[in-house]
PDB file of N, CA and C in Angstrom:
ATOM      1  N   UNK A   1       0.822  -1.196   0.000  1.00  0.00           N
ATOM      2  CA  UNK A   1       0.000   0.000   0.000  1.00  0.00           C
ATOM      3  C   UNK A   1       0.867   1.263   0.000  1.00  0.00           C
ATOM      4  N   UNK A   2       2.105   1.477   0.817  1.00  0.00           N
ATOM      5  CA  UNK A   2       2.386   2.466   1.160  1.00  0.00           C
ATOM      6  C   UNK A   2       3.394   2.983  -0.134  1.00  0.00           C
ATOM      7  N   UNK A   3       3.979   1.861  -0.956  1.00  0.00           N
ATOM      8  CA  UNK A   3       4.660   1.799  -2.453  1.00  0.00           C
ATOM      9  C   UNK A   3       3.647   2.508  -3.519  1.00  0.00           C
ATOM     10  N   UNK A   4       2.456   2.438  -3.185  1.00  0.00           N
ATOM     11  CA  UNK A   4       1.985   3.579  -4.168  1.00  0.00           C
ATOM     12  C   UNK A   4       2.081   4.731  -4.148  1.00  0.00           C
ATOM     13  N   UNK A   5       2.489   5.290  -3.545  1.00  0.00           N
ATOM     14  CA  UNK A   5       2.759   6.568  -3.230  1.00  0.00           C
ATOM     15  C   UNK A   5       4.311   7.178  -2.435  1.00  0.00           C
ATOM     16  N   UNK A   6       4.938   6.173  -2.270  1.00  0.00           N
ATOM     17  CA  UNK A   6       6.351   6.373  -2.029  1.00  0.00           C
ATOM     18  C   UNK A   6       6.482   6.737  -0.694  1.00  0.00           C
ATOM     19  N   UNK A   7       5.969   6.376   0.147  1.00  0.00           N
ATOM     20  CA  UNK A   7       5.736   5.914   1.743  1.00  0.00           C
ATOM     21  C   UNK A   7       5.155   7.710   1.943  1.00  0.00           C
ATOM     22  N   UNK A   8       4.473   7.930   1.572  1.00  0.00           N
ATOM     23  CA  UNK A   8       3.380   9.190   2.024  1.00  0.00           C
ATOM     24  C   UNK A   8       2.303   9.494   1.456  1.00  0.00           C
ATOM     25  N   UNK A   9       1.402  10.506   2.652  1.00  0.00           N
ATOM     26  CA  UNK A   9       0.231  10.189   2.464  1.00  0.00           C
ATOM     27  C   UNK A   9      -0.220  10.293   1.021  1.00  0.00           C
ATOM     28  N   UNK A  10      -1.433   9.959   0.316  1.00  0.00           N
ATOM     29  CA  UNK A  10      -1.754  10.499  -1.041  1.00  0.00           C
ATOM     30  C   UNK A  10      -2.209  11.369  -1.082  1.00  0.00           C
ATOM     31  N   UNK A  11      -2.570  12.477   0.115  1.00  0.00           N
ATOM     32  CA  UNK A  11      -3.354  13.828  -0.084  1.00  0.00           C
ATOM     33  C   UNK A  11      -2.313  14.743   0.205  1.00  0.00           C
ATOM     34  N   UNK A  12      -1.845  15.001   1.159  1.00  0.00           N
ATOM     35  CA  UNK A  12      -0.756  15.820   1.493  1.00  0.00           C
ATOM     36  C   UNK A  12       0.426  15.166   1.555  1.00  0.00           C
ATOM     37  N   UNK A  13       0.755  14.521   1.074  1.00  0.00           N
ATOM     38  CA  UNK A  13       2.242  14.168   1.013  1.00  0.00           C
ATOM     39  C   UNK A  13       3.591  13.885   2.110  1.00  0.00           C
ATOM     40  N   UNK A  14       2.651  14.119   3.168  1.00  0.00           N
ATOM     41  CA  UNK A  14       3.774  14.024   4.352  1.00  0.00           C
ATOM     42  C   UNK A  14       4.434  12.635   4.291  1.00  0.00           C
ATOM     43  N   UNK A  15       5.049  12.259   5.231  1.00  0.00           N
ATOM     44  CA  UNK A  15       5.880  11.010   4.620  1.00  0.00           C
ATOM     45  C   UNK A  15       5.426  10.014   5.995  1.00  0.00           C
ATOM     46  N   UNK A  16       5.436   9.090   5.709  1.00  0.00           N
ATOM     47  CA  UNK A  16       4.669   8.276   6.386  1.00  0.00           C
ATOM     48  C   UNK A  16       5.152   6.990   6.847  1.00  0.00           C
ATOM     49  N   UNK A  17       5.515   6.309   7.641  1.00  0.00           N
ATOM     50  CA  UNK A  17       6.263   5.509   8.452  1.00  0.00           C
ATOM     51  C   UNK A  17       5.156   3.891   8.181  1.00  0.00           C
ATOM     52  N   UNK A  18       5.472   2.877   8.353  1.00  0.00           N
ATOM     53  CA  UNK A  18       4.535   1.562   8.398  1.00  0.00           C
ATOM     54  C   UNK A  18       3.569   1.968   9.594  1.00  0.00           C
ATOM     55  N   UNK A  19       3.721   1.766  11.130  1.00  0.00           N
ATOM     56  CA  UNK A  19       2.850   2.237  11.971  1.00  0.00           C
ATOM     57  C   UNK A  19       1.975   3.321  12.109  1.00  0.00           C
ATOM     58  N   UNK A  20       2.222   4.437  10.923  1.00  0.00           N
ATOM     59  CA  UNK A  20       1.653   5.710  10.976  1.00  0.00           C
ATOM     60  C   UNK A  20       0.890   6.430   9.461  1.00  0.00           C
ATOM     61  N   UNK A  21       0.197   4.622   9.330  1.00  0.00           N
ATOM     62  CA  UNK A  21      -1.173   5.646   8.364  1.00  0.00           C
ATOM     63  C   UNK A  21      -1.936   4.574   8.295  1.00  0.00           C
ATOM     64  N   UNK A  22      -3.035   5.046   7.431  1.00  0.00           N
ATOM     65  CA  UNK A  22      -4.443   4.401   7.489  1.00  0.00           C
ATOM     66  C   UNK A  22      -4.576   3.799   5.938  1.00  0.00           C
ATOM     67  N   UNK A  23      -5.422   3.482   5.625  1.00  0.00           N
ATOM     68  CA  UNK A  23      -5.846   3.101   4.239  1.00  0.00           C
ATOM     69  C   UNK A  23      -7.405   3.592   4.264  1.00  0.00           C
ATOM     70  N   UNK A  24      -7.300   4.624   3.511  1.00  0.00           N
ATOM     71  CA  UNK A  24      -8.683   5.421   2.837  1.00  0.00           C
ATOM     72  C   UNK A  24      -9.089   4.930   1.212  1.00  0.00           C
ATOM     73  N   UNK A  25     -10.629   4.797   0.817  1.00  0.00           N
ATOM     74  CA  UNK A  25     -10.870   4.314  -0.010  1.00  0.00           C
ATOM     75  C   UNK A  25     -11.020   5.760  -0.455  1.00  0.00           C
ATOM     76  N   UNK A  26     -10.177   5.562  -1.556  1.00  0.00           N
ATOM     77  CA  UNK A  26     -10.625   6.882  -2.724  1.00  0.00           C
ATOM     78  C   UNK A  26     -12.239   7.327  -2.717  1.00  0.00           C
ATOM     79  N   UNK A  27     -13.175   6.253  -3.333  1.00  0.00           N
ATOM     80  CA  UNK A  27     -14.057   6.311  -3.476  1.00  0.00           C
ATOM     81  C   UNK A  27     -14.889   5.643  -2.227  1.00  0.00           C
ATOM     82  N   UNK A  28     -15.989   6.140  -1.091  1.00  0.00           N
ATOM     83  CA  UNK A  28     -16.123   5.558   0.024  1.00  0.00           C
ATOM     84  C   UNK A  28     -17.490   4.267  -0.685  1.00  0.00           C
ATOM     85  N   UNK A  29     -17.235   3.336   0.478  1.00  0.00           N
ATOM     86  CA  UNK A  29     -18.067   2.396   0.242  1.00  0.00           C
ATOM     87  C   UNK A  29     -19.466   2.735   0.263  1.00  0.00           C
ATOM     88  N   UNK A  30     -19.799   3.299   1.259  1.00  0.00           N
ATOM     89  CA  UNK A  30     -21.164   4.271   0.564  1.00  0.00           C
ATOM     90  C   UNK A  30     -21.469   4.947  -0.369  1.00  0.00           C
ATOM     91  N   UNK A  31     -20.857   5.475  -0.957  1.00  0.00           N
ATOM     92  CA  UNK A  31     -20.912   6.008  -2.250  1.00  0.00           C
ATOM     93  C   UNK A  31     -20.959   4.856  -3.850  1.00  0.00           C
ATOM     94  N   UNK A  32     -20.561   4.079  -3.289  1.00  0.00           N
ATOM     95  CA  UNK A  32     -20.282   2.649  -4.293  1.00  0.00           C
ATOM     96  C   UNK A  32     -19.016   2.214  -4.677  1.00  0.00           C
ATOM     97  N   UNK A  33     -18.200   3.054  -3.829  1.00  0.00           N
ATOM     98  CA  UNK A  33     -16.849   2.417  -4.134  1.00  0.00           C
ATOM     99  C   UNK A  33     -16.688   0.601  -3.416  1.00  0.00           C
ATOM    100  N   UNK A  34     -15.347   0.317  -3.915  1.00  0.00           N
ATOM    101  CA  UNK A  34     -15.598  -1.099  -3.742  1.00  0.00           C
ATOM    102  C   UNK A  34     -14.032  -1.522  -3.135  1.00  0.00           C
ATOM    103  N   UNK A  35     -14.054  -2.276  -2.426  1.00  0.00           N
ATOM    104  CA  UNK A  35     -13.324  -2.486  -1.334  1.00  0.00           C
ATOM    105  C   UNK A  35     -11.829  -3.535  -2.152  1.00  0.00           C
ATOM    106  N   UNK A  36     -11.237  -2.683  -2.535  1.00  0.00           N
ATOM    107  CA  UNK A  36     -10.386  -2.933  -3.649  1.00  0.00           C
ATOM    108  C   UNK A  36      -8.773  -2.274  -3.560  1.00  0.00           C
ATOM    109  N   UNK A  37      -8.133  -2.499  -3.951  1.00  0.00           N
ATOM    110  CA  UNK A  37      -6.501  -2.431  -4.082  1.00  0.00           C
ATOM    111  C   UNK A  37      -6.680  -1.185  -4.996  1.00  0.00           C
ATOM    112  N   UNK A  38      -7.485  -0.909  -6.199  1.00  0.00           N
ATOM    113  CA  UNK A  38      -7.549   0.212  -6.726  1.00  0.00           C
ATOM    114  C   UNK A  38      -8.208   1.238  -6.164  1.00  0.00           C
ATOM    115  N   UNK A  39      -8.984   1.069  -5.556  1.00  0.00           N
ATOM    116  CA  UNK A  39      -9.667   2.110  -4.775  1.00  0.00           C
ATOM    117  C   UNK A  39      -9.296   2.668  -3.182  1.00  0.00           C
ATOM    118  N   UNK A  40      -8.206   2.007  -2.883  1.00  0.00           N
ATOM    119  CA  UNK A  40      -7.236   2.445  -1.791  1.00  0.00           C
ATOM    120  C   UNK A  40      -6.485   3.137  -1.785  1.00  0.00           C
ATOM    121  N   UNK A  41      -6.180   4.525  -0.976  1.00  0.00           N
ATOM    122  CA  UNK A  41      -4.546   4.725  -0.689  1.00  0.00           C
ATOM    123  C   UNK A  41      -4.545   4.541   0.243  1.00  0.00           C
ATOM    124  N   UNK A  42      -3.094   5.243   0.555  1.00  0.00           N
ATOM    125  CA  UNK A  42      -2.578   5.522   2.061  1.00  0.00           C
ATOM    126  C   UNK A  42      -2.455   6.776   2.656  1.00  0.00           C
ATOM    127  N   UNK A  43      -3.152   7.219   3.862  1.00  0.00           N
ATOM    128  CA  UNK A  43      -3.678   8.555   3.767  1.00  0.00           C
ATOM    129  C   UNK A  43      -2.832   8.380   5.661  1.00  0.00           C
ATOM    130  N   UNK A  44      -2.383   9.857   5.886  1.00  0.00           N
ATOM    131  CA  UNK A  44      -2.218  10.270   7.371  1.00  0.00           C
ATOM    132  C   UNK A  44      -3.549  10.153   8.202  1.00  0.00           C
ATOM    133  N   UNK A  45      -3.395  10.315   9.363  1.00  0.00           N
ATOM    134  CA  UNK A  45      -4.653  10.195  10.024  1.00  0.00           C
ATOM    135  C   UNK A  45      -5.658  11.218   9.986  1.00  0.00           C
ATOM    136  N   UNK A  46      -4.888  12.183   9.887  1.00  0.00           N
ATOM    137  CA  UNK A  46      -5.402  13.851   9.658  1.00  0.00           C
ATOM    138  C   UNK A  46      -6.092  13.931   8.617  1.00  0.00           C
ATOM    139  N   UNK A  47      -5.469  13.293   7.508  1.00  0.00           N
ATOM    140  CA  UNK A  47      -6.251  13.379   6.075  1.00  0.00           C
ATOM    141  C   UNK A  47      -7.746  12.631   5.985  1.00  0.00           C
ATOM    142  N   UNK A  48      -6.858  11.399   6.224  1.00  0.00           N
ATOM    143  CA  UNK A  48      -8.230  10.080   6.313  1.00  0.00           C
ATOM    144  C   UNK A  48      -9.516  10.447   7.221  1.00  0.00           C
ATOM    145  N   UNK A  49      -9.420  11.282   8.525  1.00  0.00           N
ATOM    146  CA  UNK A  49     -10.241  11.595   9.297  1.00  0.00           C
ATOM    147  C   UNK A  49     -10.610  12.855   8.678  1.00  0.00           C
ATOM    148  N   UNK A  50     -10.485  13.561   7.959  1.00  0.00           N
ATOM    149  CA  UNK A  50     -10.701  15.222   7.850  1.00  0.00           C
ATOM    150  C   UNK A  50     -11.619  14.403   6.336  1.00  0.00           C
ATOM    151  N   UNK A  51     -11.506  13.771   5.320  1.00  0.00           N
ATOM    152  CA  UNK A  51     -11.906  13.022   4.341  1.00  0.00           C
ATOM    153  C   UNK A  51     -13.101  12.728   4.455  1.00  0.00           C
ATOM    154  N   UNK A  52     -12.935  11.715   5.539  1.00  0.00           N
ATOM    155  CA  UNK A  52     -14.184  10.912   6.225  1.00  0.00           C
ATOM    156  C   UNK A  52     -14.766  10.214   4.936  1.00  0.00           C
ATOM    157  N   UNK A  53     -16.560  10.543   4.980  1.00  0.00           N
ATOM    158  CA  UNK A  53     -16.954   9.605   3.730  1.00  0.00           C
ATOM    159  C   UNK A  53     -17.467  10.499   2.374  1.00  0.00           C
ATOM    160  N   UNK A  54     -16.506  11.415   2.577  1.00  0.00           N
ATOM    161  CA  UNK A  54     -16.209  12.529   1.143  1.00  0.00           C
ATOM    162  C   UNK A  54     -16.166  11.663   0.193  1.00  0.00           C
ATOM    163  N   UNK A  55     -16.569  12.221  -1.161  1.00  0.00           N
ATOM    164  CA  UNK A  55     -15.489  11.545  -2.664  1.00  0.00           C
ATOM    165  C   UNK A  55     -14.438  12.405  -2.327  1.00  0.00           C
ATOM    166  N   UNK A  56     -13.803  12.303  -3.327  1.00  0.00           N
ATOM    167  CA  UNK A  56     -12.605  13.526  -3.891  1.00  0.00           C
ATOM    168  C   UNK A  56     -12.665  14.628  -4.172  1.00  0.00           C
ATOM    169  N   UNK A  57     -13.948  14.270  -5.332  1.00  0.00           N
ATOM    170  CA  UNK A  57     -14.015  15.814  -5.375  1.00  0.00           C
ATOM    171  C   UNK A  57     -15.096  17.077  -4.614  1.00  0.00           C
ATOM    172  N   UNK A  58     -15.396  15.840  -3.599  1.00  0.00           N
ATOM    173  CA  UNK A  58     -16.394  16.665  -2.453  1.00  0.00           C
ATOM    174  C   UNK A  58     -15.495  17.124  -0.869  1.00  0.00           C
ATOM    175  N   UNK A  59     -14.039  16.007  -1.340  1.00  0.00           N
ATOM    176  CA  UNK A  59     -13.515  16.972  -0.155  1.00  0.00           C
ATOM    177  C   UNK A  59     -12.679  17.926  -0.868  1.00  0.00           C
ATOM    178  N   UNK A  60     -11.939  17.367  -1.870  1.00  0.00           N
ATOM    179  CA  UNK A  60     -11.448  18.687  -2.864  1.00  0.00           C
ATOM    180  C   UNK A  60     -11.888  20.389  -2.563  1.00  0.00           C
ATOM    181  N   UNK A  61     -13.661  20.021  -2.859  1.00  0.00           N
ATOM    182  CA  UNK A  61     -14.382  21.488  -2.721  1.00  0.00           C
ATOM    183  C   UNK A  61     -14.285  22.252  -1.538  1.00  0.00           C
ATOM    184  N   UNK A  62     -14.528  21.103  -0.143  1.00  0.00           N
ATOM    185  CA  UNK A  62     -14.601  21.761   0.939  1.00  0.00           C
ATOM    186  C   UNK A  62     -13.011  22.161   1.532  1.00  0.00           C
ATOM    187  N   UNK A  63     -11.903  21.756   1.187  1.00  0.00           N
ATOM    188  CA  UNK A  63     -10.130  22.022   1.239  1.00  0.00           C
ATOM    189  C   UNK A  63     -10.580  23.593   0.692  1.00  0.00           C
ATOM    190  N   UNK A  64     -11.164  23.409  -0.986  1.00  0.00           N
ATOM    191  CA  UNK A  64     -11.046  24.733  -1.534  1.00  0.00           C
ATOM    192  C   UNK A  64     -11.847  25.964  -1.084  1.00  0.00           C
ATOM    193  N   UNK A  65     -12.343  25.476  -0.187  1.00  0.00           N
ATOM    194  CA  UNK A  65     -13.159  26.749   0.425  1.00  0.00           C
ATOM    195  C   UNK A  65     -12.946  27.085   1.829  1.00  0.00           C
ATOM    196  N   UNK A  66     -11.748  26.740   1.970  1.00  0.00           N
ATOM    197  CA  UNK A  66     -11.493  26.916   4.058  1.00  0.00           C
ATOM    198  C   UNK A  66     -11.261  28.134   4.109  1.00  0.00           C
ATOM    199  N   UNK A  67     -10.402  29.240   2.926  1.00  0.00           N
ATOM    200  CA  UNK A  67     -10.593  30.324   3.791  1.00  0.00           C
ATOM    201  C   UNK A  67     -11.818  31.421   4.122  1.00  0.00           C
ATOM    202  N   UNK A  68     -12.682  30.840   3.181  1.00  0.00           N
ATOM    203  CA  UNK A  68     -14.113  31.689   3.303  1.00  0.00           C
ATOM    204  C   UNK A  68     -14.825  31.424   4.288  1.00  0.00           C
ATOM    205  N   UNK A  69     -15.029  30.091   4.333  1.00  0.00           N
ATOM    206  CA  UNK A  69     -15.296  29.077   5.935  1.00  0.00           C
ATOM    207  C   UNK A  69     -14.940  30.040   6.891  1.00  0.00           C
ATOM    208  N   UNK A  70     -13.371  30.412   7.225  1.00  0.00           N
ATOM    209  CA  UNK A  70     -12.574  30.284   7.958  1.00  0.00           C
ATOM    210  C   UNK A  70     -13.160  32.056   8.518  1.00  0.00           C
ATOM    211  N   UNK A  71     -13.124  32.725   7.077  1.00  0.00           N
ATOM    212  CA  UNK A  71     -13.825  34.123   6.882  1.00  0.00           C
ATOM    213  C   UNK A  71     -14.835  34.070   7.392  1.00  0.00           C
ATOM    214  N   UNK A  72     -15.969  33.017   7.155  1.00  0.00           N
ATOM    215  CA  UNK A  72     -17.533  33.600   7.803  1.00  0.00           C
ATOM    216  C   UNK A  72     -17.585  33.433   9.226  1.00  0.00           C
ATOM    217  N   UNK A  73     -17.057  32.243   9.520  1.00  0.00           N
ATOM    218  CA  UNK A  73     -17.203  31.319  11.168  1.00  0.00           C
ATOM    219  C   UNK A  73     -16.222  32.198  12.396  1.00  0.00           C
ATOM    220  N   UNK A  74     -14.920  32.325  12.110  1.00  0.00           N
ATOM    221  CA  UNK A  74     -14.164  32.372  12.964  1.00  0.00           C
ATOM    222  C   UNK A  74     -13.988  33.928  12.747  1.00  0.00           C
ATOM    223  N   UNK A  75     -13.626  34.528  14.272  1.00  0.00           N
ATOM    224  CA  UNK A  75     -13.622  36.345  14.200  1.00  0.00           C
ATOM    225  C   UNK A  75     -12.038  36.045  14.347  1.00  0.00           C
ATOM    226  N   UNK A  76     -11.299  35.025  15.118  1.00  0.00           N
ATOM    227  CA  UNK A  76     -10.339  35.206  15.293  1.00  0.00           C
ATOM    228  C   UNK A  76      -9.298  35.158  13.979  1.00  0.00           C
ATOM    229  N   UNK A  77      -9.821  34.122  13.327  1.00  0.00           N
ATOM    230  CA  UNK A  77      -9.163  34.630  12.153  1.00  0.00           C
ATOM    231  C   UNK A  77      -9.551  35.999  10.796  1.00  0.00           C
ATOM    232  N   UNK A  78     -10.695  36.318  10.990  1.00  0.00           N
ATOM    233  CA  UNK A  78     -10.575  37.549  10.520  1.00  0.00           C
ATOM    234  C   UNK A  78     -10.094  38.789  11.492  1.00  0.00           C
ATOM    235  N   UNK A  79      -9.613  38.532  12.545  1.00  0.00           N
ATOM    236  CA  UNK A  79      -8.960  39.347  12.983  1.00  0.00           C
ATOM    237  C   UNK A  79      -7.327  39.324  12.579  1.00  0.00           C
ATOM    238  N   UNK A  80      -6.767  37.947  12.236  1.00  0.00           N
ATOM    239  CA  UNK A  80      -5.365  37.652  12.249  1.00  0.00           C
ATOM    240  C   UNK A  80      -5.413  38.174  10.500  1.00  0.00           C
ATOM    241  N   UNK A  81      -6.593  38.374   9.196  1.00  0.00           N
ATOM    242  CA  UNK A  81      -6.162  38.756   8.438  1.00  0.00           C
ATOM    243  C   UNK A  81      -5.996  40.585   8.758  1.00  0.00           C
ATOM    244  N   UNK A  82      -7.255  40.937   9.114  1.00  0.00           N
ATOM    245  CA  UNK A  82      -7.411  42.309   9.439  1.00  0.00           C
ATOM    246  C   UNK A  82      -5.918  42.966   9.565  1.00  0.00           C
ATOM    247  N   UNK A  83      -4.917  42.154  10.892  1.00  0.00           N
ATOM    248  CA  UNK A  83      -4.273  42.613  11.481  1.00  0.00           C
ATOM    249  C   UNK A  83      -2.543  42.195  10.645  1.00  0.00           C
ATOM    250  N   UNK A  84      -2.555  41.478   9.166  1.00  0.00           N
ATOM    251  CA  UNK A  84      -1.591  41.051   8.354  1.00  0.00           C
ATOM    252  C   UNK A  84      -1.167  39.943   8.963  1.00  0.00           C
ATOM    253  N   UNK A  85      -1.441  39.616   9.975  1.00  0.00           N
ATOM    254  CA  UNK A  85      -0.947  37.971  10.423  1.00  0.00           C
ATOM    255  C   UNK A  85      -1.214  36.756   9.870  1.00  0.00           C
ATOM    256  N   UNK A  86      -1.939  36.396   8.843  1.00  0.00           N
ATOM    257  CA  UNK A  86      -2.605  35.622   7.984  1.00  0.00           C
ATOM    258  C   UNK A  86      -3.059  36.080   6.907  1.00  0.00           C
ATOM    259  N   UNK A  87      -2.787  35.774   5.431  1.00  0.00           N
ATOM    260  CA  UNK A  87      -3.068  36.190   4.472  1.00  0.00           C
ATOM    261  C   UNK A  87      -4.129  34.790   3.350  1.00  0.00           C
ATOM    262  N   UNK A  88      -5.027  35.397   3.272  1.00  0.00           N
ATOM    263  CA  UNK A  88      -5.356  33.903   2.689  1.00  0.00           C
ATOM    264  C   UNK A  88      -5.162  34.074   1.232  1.00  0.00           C
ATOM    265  N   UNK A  89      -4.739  32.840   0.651  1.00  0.00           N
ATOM    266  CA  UNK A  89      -4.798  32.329  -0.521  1.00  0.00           C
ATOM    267  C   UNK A  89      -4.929  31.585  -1.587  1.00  0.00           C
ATOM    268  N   UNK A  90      -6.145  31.510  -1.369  1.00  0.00           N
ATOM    269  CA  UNK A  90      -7.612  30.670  -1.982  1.00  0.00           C
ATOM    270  C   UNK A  90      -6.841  29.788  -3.722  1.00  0.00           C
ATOM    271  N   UNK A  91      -6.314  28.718  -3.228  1.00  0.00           N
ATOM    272  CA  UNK A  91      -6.232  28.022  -4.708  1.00  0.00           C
ATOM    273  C   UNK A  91      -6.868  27.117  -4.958  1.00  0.00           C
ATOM    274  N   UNK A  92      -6.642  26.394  -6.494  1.00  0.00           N
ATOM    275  CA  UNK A  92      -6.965  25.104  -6.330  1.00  0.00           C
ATOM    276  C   UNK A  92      -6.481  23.833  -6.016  1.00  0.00           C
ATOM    277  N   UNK A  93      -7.008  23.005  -4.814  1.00  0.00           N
ATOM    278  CA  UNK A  93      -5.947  21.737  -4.299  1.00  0.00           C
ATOM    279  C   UNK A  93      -5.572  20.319  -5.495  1.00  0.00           C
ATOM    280  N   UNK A  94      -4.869  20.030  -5.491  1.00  0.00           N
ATOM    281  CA  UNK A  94      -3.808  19.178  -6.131  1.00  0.00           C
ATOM    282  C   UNK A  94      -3.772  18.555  -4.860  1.00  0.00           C
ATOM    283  N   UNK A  95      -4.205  17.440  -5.248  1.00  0.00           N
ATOM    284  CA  UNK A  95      -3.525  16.056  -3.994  1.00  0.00           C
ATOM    285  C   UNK A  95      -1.877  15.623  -4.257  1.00  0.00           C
ATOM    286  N   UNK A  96      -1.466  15.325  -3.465  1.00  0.00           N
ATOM    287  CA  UNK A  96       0.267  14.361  -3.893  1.00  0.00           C
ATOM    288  C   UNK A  96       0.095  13.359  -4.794  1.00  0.00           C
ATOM    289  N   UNK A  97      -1.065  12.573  -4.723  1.00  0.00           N
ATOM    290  CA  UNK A  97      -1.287  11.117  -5.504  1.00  0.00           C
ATOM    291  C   UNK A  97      -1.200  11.551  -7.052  1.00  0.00           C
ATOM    292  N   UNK A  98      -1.635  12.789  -7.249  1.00  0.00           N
ATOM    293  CA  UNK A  98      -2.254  13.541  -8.697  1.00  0.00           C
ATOM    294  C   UNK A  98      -0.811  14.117  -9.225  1.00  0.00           C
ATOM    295  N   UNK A  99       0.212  14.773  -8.388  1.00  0.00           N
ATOM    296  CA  UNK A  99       1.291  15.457  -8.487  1.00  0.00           C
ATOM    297  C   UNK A  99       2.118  14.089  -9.008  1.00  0.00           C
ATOM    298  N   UNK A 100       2.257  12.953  -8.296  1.00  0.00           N
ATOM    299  CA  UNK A 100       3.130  11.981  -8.667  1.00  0.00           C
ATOM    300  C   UNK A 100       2.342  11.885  -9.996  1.00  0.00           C
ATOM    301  N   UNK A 101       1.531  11.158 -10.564  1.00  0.00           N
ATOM    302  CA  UNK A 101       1.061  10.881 -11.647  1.00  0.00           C
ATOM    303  C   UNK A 101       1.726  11.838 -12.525  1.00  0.00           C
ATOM    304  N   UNK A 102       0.789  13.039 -12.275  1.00  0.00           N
ATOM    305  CA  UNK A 102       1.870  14.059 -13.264  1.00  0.00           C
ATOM    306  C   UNK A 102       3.281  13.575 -13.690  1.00  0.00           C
ATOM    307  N   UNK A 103       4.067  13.920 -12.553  1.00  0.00           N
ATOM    308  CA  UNK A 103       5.087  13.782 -12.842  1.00  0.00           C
ATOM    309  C   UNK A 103       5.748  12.231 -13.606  1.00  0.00           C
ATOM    310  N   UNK A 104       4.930  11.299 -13.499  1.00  0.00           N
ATOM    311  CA  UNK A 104       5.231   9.741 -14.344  1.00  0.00           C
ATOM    312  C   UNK A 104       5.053   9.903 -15.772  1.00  0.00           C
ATOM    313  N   UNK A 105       4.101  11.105 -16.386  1.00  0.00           N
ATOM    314  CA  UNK A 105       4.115  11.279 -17.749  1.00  0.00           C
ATOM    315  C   UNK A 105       4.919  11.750 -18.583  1.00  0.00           C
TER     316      UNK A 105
END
């Protein structure tokens, strides 16, 4: 599992030890994914739990919208932009799994 991705996670890329990750189904079994070697990575705990029973491109959306989130909900962080301590900068997320691919072509 962890050879697909070169011992880190497939969303953020941190690097990842045998004792220290999970196996997340790309596609969740509720959704109709299927409990498969292709439909697995290897995700940090942070990822896999923050994921939950997202697709991709439903946690994709909600990654791409944290700083507006972050803007409506929290004063403390519109205080830390107010005050230049935080600058947000709203892109679009690229997983690691997607970056390696890239880079194999």
């Amino acid at each position: 599992m962890l050879q697909k991705t070169d011992h880190h996670c497939a969303y953020c890329g941190v690097e990842l030890g045998f004792d220290g990750f999970q196996v997340d189904h790309v596609l969740p079994l509720r959704l109709g994914g299927k409990d498969e070697m292709e439909n697995m990575l290897p995700a940090c705990q942070s990822c896999n739990h923050y994921k939950r029973g997202n697709s991709l491109e439903g946690w994709r959306r909600m990654l791409e919208q944290t700083s507006e989130v972050l803007r409506r909900d929290s004063y403390t962080y519109r205080q830390a932009v107010k005050f230049g301590l935080v600058t947000p900068t709203p892109k679009k997320v690229k997983f690691y799994f997607e970056r390696l691919e890239e880079a194999a072509l």
